[in-house]
C-alpha atoms as a PDB file:
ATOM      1  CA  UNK A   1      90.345 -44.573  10.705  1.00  0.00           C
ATOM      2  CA  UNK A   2      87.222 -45.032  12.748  1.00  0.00           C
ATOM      3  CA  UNK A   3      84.046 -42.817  12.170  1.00  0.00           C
ATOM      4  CA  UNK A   4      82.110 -41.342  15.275  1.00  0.00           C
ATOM      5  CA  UNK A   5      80.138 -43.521  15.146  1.00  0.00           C
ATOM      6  CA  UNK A   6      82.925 -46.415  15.550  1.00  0.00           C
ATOM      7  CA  UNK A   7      83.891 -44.843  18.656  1.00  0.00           C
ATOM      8  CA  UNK A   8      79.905 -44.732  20.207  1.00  0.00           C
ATOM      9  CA  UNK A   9      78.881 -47.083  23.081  1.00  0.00           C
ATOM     10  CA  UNK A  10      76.226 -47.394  25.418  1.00  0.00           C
ATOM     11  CA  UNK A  11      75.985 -46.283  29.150  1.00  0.00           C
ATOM     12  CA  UNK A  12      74.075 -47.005  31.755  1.00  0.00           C
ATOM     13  CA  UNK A  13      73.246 -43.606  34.004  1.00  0.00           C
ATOM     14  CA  UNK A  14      71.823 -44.269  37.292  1.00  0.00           C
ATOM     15  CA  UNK A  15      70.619 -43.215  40.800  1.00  0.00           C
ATOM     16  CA  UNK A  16      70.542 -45.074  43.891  1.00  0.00           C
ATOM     17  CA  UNK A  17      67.983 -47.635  43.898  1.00  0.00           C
ATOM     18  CA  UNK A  18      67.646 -48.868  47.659  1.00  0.00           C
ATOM     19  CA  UNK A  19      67.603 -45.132  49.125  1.00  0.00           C
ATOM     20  CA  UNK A  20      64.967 -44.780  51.626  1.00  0.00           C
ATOM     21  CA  UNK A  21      63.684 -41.016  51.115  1.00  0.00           C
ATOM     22  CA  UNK A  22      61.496 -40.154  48.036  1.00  0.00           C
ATOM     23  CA  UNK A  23      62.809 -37.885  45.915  1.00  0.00           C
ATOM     24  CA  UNK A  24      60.607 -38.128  43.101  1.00  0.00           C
ATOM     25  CA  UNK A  25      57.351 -38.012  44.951  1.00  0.00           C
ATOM     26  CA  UNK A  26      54.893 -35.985  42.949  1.00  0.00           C
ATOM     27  CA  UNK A  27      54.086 -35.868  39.495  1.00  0.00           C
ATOM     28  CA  UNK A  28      56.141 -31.888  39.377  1.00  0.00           C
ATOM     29  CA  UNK A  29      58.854 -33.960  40.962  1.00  0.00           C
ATOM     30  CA  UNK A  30      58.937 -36.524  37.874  1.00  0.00           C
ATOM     31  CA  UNK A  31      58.647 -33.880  35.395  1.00  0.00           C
ATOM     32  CA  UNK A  32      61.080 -32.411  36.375  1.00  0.00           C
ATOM     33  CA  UNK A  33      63.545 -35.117  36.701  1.00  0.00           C
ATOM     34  CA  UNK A  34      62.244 -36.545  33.233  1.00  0.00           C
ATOM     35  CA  UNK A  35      62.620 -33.409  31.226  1.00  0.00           C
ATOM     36  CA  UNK A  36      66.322 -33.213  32.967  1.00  0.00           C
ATOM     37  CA  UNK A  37      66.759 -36.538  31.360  1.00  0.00           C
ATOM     38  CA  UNK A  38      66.222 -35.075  27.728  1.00  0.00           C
ATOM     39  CA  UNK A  39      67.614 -31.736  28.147  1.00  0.00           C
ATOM     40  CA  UNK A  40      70.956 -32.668  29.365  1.00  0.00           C
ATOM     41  CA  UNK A  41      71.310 -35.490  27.158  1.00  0.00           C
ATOM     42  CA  UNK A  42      70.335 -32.946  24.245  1.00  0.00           C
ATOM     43  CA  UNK A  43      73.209 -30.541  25.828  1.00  0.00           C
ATOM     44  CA  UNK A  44      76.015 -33.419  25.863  1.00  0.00           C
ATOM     45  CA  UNK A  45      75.334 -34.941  22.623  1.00  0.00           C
ATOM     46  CA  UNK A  46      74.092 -38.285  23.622  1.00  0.00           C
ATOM     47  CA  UNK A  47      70.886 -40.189  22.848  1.00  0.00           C
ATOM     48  CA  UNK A  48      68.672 -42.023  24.956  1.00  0.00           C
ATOM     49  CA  UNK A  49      67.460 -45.329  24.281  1.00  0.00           C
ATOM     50  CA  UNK A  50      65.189 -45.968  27.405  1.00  0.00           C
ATOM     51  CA  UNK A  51      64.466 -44.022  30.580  1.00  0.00           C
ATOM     52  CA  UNK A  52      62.223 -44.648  33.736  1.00  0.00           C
ATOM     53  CA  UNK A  53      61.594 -42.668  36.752  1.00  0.00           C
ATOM     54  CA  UNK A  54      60.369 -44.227  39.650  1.00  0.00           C
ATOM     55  CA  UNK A  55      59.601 -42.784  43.211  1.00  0.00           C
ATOM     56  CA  UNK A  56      63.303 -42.917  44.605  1.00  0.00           C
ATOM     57  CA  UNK A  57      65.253 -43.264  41.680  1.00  0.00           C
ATOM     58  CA  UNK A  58      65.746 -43.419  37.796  1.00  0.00           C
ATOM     59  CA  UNK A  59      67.490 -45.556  35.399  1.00  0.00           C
ATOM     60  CA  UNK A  60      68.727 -44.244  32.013  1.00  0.00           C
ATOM     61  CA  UNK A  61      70.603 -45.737  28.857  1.00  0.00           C
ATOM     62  CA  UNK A  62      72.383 -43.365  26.562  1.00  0.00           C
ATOM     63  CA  UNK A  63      74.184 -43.896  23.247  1.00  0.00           C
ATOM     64  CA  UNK A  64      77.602 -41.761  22.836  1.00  0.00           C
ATOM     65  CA  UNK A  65      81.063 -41.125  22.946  1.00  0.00           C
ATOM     66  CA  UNK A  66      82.778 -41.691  26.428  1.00  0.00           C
ATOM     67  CA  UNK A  67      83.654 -37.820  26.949  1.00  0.00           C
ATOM     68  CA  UNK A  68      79.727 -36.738  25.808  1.00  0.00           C
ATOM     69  CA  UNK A  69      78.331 -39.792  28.525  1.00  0.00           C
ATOM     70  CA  UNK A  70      80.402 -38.615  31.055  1.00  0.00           C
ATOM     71  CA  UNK A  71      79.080 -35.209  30.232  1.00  0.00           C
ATOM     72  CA  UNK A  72      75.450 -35.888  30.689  1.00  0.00           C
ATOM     73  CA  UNK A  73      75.803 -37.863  33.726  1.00  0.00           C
ATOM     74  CA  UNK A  74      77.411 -34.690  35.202  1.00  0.00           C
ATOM     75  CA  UNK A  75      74.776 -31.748  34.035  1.00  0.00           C
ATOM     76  CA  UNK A  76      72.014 -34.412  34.583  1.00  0.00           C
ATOM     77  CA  UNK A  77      73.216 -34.463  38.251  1.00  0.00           C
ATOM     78  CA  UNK A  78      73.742 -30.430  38.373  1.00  0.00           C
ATOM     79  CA  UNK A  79      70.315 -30.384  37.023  1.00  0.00           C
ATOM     80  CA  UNK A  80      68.934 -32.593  39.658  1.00  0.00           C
ATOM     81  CA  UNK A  81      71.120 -31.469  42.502  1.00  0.00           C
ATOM     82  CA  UNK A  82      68.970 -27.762  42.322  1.00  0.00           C
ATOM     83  CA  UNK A  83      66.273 -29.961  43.565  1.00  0.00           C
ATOM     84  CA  UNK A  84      66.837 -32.971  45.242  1.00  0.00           C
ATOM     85  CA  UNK A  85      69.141 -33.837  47.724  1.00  0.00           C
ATOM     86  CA  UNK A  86      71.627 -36.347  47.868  1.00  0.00           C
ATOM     87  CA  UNK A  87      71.356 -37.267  44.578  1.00  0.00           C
ATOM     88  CA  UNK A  88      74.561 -38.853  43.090  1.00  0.00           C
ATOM     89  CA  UNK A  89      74.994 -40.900  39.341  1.00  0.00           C
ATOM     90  CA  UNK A  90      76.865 -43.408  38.024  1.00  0.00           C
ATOM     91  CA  UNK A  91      77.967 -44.043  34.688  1.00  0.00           C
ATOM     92  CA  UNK A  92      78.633 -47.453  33.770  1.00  0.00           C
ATOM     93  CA  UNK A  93      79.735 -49.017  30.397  1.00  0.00           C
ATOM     94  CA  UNK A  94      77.538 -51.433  29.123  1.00  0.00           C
ATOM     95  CA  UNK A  95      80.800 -53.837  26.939  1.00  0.00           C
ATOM     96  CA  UNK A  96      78.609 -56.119  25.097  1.00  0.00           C
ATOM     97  CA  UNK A  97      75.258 -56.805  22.963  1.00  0.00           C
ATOM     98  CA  UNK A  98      74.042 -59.063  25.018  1.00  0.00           C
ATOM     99  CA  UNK A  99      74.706 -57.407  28.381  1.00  0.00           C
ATOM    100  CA  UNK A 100      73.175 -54.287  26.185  1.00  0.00           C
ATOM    101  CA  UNK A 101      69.807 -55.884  25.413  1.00  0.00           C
ATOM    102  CA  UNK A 102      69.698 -57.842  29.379  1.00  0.00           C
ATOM    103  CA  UNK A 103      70.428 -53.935  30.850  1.00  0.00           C
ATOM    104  CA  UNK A 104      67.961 -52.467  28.397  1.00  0.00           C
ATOM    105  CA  UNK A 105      65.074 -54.602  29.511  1.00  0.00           C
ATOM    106  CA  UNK A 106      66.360 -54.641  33.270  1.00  0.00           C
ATOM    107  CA  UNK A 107      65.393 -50.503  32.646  1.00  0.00           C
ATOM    108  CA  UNK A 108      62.214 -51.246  30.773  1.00  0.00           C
ATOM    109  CA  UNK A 109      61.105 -53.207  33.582  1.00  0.00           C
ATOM    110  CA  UNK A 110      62.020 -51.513  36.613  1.00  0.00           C
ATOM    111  CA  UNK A 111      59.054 -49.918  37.181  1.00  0.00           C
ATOM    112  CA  UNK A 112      57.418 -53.338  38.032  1.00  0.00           C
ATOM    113  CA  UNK A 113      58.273 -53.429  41.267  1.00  0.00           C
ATOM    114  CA  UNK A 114      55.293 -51.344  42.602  1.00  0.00           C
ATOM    115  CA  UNK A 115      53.970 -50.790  38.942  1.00  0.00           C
ATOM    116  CA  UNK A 116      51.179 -53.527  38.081  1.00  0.00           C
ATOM    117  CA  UNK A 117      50.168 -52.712  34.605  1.00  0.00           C
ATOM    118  CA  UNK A 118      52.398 -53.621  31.536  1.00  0.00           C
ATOM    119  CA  UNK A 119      55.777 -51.271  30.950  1.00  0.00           C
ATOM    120  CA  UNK A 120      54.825 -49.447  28.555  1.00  0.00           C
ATOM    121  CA  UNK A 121      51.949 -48.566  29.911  1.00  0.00           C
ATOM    122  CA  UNK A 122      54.173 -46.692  32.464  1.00  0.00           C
ATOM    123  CA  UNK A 123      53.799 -43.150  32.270  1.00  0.00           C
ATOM    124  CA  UNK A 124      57.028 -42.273  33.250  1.00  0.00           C
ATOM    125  CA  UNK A 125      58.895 -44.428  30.695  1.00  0.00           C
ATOM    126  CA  UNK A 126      59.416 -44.604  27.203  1.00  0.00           C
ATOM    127  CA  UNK A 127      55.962 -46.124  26.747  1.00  0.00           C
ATOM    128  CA  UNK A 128      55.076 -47.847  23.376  1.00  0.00           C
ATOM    129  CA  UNK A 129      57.611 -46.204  21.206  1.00  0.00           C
ATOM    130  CA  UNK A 130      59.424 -49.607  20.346  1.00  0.00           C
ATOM    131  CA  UNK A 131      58.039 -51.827  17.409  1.00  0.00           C
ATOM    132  CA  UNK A 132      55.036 -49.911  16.784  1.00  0.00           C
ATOM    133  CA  UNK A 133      53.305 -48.839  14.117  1.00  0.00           C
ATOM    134  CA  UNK A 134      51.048 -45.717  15.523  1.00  0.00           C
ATOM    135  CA  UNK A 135      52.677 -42.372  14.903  1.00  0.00           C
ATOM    136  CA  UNK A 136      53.909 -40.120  17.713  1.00  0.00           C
ATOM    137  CA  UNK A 137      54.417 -37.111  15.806  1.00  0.00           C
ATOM    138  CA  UNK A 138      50.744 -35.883  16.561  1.00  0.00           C
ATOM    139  CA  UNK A 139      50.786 -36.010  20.482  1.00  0.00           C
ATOM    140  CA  UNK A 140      51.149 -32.615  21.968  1.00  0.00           C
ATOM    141  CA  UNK A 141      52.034 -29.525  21.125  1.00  0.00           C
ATOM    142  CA  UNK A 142      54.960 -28.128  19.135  1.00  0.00           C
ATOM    143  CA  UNK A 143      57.415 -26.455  21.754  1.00  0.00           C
ATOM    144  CA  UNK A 144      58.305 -23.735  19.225  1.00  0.00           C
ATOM    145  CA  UNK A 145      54.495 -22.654  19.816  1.00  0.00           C
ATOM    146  CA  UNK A 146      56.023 -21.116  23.171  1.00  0.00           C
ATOM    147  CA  UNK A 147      58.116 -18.265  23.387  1.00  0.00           C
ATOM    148  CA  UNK A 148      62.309 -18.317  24.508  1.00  0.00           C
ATOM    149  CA  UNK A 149      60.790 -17.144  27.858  1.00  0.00           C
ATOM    150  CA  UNK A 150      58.240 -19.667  28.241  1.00  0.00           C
ATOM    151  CA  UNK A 151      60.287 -22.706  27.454  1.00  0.00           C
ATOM    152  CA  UNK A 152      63.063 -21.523  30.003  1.00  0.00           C
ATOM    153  CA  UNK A 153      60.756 -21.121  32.723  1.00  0.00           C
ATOM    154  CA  UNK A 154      58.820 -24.113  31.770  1.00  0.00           C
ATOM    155  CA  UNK A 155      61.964 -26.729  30.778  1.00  0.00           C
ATOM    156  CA  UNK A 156      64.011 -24.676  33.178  1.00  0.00           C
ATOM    157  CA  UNK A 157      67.125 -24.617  30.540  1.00  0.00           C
ATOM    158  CA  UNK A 158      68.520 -21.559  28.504  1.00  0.00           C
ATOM    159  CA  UNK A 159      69.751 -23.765  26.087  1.00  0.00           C
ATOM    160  CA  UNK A 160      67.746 -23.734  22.828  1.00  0.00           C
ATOM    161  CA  UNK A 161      65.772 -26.918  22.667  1.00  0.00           C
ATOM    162  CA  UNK A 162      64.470 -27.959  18.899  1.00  0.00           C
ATOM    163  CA  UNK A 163      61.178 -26.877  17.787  1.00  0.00           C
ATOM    164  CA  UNK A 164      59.814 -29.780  16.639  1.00  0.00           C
ATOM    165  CA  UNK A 165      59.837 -31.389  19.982  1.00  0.00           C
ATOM    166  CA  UNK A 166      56.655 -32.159  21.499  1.00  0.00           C
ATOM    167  CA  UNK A 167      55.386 -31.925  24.913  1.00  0.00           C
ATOM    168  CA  UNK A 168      52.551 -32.948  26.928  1.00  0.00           C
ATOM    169  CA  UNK A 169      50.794 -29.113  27.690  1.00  0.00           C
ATOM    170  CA  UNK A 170      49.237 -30.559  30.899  1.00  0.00           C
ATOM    171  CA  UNK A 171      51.805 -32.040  32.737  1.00  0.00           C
ATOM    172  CA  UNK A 172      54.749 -30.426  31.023  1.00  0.00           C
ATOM    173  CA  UNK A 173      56.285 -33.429  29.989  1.00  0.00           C
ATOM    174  CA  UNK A 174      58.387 -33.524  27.271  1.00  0.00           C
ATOM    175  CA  UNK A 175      57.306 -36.622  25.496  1.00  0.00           C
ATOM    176  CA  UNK A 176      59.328 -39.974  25.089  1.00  0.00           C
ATOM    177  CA  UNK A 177      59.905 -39.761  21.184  1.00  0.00           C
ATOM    178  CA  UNK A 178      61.124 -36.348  20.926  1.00  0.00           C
ATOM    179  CA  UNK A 179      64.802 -37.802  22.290  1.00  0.00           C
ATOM    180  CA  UNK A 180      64.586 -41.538  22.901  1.00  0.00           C
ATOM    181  CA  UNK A 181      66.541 -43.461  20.003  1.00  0.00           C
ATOM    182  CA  UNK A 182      63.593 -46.047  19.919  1.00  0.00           C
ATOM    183  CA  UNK A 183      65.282 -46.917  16.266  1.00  0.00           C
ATOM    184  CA  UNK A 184      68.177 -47.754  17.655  1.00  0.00           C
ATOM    185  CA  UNK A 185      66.718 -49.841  19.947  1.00  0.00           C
ATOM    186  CA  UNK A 186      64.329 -51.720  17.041  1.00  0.00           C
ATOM    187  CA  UNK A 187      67.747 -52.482  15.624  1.00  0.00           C
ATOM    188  CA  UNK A 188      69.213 -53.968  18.277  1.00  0.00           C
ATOM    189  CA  UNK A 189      66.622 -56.428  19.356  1.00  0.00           C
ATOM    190  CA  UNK A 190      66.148 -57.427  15.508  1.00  0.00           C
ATOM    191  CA  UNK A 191      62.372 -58.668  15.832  1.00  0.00           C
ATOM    192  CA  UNK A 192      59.207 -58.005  18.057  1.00  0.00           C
ATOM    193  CA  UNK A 193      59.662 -61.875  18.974  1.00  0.00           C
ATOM    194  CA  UNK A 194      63.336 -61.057  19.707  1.00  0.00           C
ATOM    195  CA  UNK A 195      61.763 -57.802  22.060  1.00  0.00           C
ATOM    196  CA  UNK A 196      58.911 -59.841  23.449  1.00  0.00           C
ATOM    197  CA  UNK A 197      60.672 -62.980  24.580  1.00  0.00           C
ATOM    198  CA  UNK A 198      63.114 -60.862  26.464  1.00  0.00           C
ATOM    199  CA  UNK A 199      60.683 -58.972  28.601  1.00  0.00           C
ATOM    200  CA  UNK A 200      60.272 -62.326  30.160  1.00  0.00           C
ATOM    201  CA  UNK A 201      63.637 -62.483  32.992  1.00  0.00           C
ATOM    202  CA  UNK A 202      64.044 -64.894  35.541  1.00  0.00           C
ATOM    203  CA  UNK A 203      63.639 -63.626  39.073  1.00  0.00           C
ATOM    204  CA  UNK A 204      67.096 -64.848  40.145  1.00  0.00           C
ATOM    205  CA  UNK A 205      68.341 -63.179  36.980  1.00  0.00           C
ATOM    206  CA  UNK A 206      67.049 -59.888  37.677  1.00  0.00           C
ATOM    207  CA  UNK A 207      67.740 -60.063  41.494  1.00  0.00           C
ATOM    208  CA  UNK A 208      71.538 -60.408  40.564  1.00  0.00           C
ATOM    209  CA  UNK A 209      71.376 -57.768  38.569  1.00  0.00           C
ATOM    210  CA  UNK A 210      69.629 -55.634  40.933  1.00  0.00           C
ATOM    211  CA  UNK A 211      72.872 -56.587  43.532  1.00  0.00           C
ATOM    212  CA  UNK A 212      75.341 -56.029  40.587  1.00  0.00           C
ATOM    213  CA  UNK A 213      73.892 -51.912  39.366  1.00  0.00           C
ATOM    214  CA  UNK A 214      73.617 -51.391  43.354  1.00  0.00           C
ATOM    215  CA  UNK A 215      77.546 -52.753  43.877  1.00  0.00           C
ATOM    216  CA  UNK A 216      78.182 -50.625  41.055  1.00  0.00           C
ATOM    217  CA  UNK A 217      76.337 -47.876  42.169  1.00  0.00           C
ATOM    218  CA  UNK A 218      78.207 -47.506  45.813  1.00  0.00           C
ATOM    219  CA  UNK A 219      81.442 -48.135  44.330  1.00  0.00           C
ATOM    220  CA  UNK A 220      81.989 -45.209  42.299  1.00  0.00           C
ATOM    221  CA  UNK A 221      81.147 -42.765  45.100  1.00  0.00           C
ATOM    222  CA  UNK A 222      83.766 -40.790  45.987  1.00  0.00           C
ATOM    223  CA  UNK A 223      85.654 -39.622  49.021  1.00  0.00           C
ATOM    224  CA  UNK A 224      84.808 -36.105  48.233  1.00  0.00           C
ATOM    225  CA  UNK A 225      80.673 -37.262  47.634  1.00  0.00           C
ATOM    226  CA  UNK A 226      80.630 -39.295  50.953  1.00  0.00           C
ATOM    227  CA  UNK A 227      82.316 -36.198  52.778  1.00  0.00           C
ATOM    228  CA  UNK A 228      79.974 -33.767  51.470  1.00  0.00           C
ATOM    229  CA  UNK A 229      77.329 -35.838  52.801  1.00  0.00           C
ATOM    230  CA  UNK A 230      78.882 -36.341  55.966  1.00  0.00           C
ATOM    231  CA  UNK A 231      79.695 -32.610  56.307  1.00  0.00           C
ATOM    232  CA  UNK A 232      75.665 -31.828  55.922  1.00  0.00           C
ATOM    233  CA  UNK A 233      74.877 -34.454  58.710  1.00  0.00           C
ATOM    234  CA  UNK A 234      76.930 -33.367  60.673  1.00  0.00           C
ATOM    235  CA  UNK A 235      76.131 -29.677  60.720  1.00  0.00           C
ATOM    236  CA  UNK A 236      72.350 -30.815  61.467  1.00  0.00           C
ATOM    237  CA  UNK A 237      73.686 -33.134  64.632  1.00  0.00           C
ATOM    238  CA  UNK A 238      75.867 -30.795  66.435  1.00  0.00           C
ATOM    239  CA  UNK A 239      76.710 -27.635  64.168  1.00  0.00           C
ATOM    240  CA  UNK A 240      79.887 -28.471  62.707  1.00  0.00           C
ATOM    241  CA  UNK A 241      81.655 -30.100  59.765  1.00  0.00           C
ATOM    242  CA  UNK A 242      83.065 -33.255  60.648  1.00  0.00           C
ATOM    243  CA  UNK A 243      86.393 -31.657  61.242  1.00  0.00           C
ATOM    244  CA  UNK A 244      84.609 -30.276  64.192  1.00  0.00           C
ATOM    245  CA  UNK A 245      82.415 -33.057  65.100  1.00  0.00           C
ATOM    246  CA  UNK A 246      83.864 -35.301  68.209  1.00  0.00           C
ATOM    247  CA  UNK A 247      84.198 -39.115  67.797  1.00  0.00           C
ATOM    248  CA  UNK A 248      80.513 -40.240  68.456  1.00  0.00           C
ATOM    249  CA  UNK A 249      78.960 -37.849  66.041  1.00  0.00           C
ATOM    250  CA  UNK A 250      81.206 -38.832  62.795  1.00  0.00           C
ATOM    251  CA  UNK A 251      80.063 -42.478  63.962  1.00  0.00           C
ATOM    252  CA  UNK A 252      76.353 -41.402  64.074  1.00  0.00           C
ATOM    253  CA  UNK A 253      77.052 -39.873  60.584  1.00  0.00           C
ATOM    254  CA  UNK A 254      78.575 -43.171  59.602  1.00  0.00           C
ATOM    255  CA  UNK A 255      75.994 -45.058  60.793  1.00  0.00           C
ATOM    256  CA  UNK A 256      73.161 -42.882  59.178  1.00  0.00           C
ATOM    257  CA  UNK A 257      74.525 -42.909  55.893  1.00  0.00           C
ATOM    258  CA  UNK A 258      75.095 -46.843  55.602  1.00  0.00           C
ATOM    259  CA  UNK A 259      71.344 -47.111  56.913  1.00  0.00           C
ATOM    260  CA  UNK A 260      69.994 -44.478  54.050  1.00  0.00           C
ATOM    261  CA  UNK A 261      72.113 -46.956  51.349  1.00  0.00           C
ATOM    262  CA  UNK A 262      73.884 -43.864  50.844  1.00  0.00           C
ATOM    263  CA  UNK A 263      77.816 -45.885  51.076  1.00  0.00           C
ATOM    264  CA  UNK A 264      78.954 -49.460  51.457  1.00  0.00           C
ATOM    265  CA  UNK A 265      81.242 -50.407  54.861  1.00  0.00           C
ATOM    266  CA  UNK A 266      84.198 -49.025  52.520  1.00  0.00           C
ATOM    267  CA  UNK A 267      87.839 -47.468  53.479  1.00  0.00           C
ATOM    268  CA  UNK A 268      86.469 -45.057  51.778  1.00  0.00           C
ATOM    269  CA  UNK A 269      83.712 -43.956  53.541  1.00  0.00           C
ATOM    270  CA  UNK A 270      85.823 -44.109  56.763  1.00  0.00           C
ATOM    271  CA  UNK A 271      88.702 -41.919  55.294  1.00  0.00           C
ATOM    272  CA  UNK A 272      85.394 -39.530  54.134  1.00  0.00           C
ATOM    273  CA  UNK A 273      84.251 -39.370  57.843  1.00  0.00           C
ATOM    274  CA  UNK A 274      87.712 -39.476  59.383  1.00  0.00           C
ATOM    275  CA  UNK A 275      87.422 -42.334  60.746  1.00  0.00           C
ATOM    276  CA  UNK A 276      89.517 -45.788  61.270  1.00  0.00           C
ATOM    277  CA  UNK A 277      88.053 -49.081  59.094  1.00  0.00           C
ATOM    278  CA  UNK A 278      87.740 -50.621  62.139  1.00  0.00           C
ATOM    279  CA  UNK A 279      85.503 -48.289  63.532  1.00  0.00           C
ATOM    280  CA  UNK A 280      82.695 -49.086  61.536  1.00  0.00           C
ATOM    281  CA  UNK A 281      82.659 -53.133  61.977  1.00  0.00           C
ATOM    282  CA  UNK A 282      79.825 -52.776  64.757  1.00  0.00           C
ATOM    283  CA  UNK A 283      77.761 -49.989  63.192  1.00  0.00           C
ATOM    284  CA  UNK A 284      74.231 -51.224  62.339  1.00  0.00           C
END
């Protein structure tokens, strides 16, 4: 009989990478989203082994049971959804060790894009929690210093968080080691060699990878996601839901949305908008 542990894996939660609004502009906007990160996965019973927030988008790896992944991916987005628009997640199984450690650093690294310091320098990742030997137990203050009220308004969550956790009492943060697995991810890697040498990715490599999570990404969208969308742009064009809207409209919609990265030239996104396959072949 398999143990709970037996039946763990690891998933990678995600935004939209190639939107073009900015969702997580400010730092209230990043608190926000990061403390979302460890509250939900706290609520659904999974643990996080690295996150990063960036300005339009955040990558997350969590350690759990299919049903408890699932789970977080779907209060993270509730969570976020009260603030941010447009925000949809994927969940995606990572299969393998290898594909575990390559995804793992793929999140570690993400900020470097417009970030030109080292990762874990990064304030809004996991920092230098892996392989090192200064304690993080000091940092902050104790959130059981703050009364019920104080850590709902302030964590915006009636769930009970534990009071051990830590948080950063000027930006609000909740800090990195309070609910990443950074063990689990010593384990994994093996050695700091083993961690260094694979901070070091091809360009090619991580450009395919970048194609692959973004493939991924506008695949699991749903009719009922795209439509929702397509229902709000609609409304702002010409007053109605897309029922309503004439032909040229739902086409503006279409086109729109496959501008903002928001859907893929899919059946799918056609059925969503009401519209034929064919009529989105000449949409820029």
């Amino acid at each position: 009989m398999s143990s709970k542990k037996d039946m763990e894996s690891v998933w990678h939660v995600y935004s939209d990478g190639t939107r073009t609004d900015i969702p997580f502009n400010t730092e209230e906007d990043k608190v926000y989203a990061w403390n979302s990160v460890a509250v939900s996965a706290l609520i659904a019973g999974v643990r996080i082994l690295v996150s990063t927030v960036n300005d339009t988008h955040f990558h997350t790896l969590a350690v759990g049971e299919e049903l408890h992944a699932e789970r977080y991916r779907r209060i993270l987005k509730q969570r976020l959804s009260r603030r941010f628009a447009n925000i949809f997640l994927t969940c995606d199984l990572i299969p393998s060790r290898d594909e575990i450690l390559s995804k793992f650093m793929y999140v570690y690294r993400n900020c470097l894009d417009f970030y030109k310091n080292l990762p874990g320098e990064y304030p809004w990742g996991a920092g230098h929690l892996y392989f090192s030997e200064l304690s993080h137990s000091i940092r902050g203050r104790e959130i059981s210093e703050l009364t019920v009220r104080e850590q709902r308004s302030l964590f915006v969550t009636r769930h009970p968080l534990p009071p051990h956790w830590r948080y950063d009492p000027v930006s609000l943060r909740i800090l990195p080691e309070n609910f990443i697995d950074f063990r689990y991810v010593e384990n994994l890697f093996g050695t700091v060699r083993a961690f260094i040498a694979f901070q070091y990715v091809r360009k090619e490599d991580e450009a395919a990878m970048k194609q692959e999570v973004h493939r991924h990404y506008l695949e699991s969208r749903t009719i009922q996601d795209l439509r929702r969308i397509g229902n709000r742009y609609a409304k702002n064009y010409c007053g109605h839901t897309l029922t309503g809207s004439p032909l040229n409209i739902r086409l503006k919609v279409a086109s729109r949305m496959l501008k903002e990265g928001l859907s893929g030239r899919s059946p799918s996104l056609a059925k969503a908008l009401l519209l034929q396959p064919d009529d989105l072949r000449f949409l820029v």
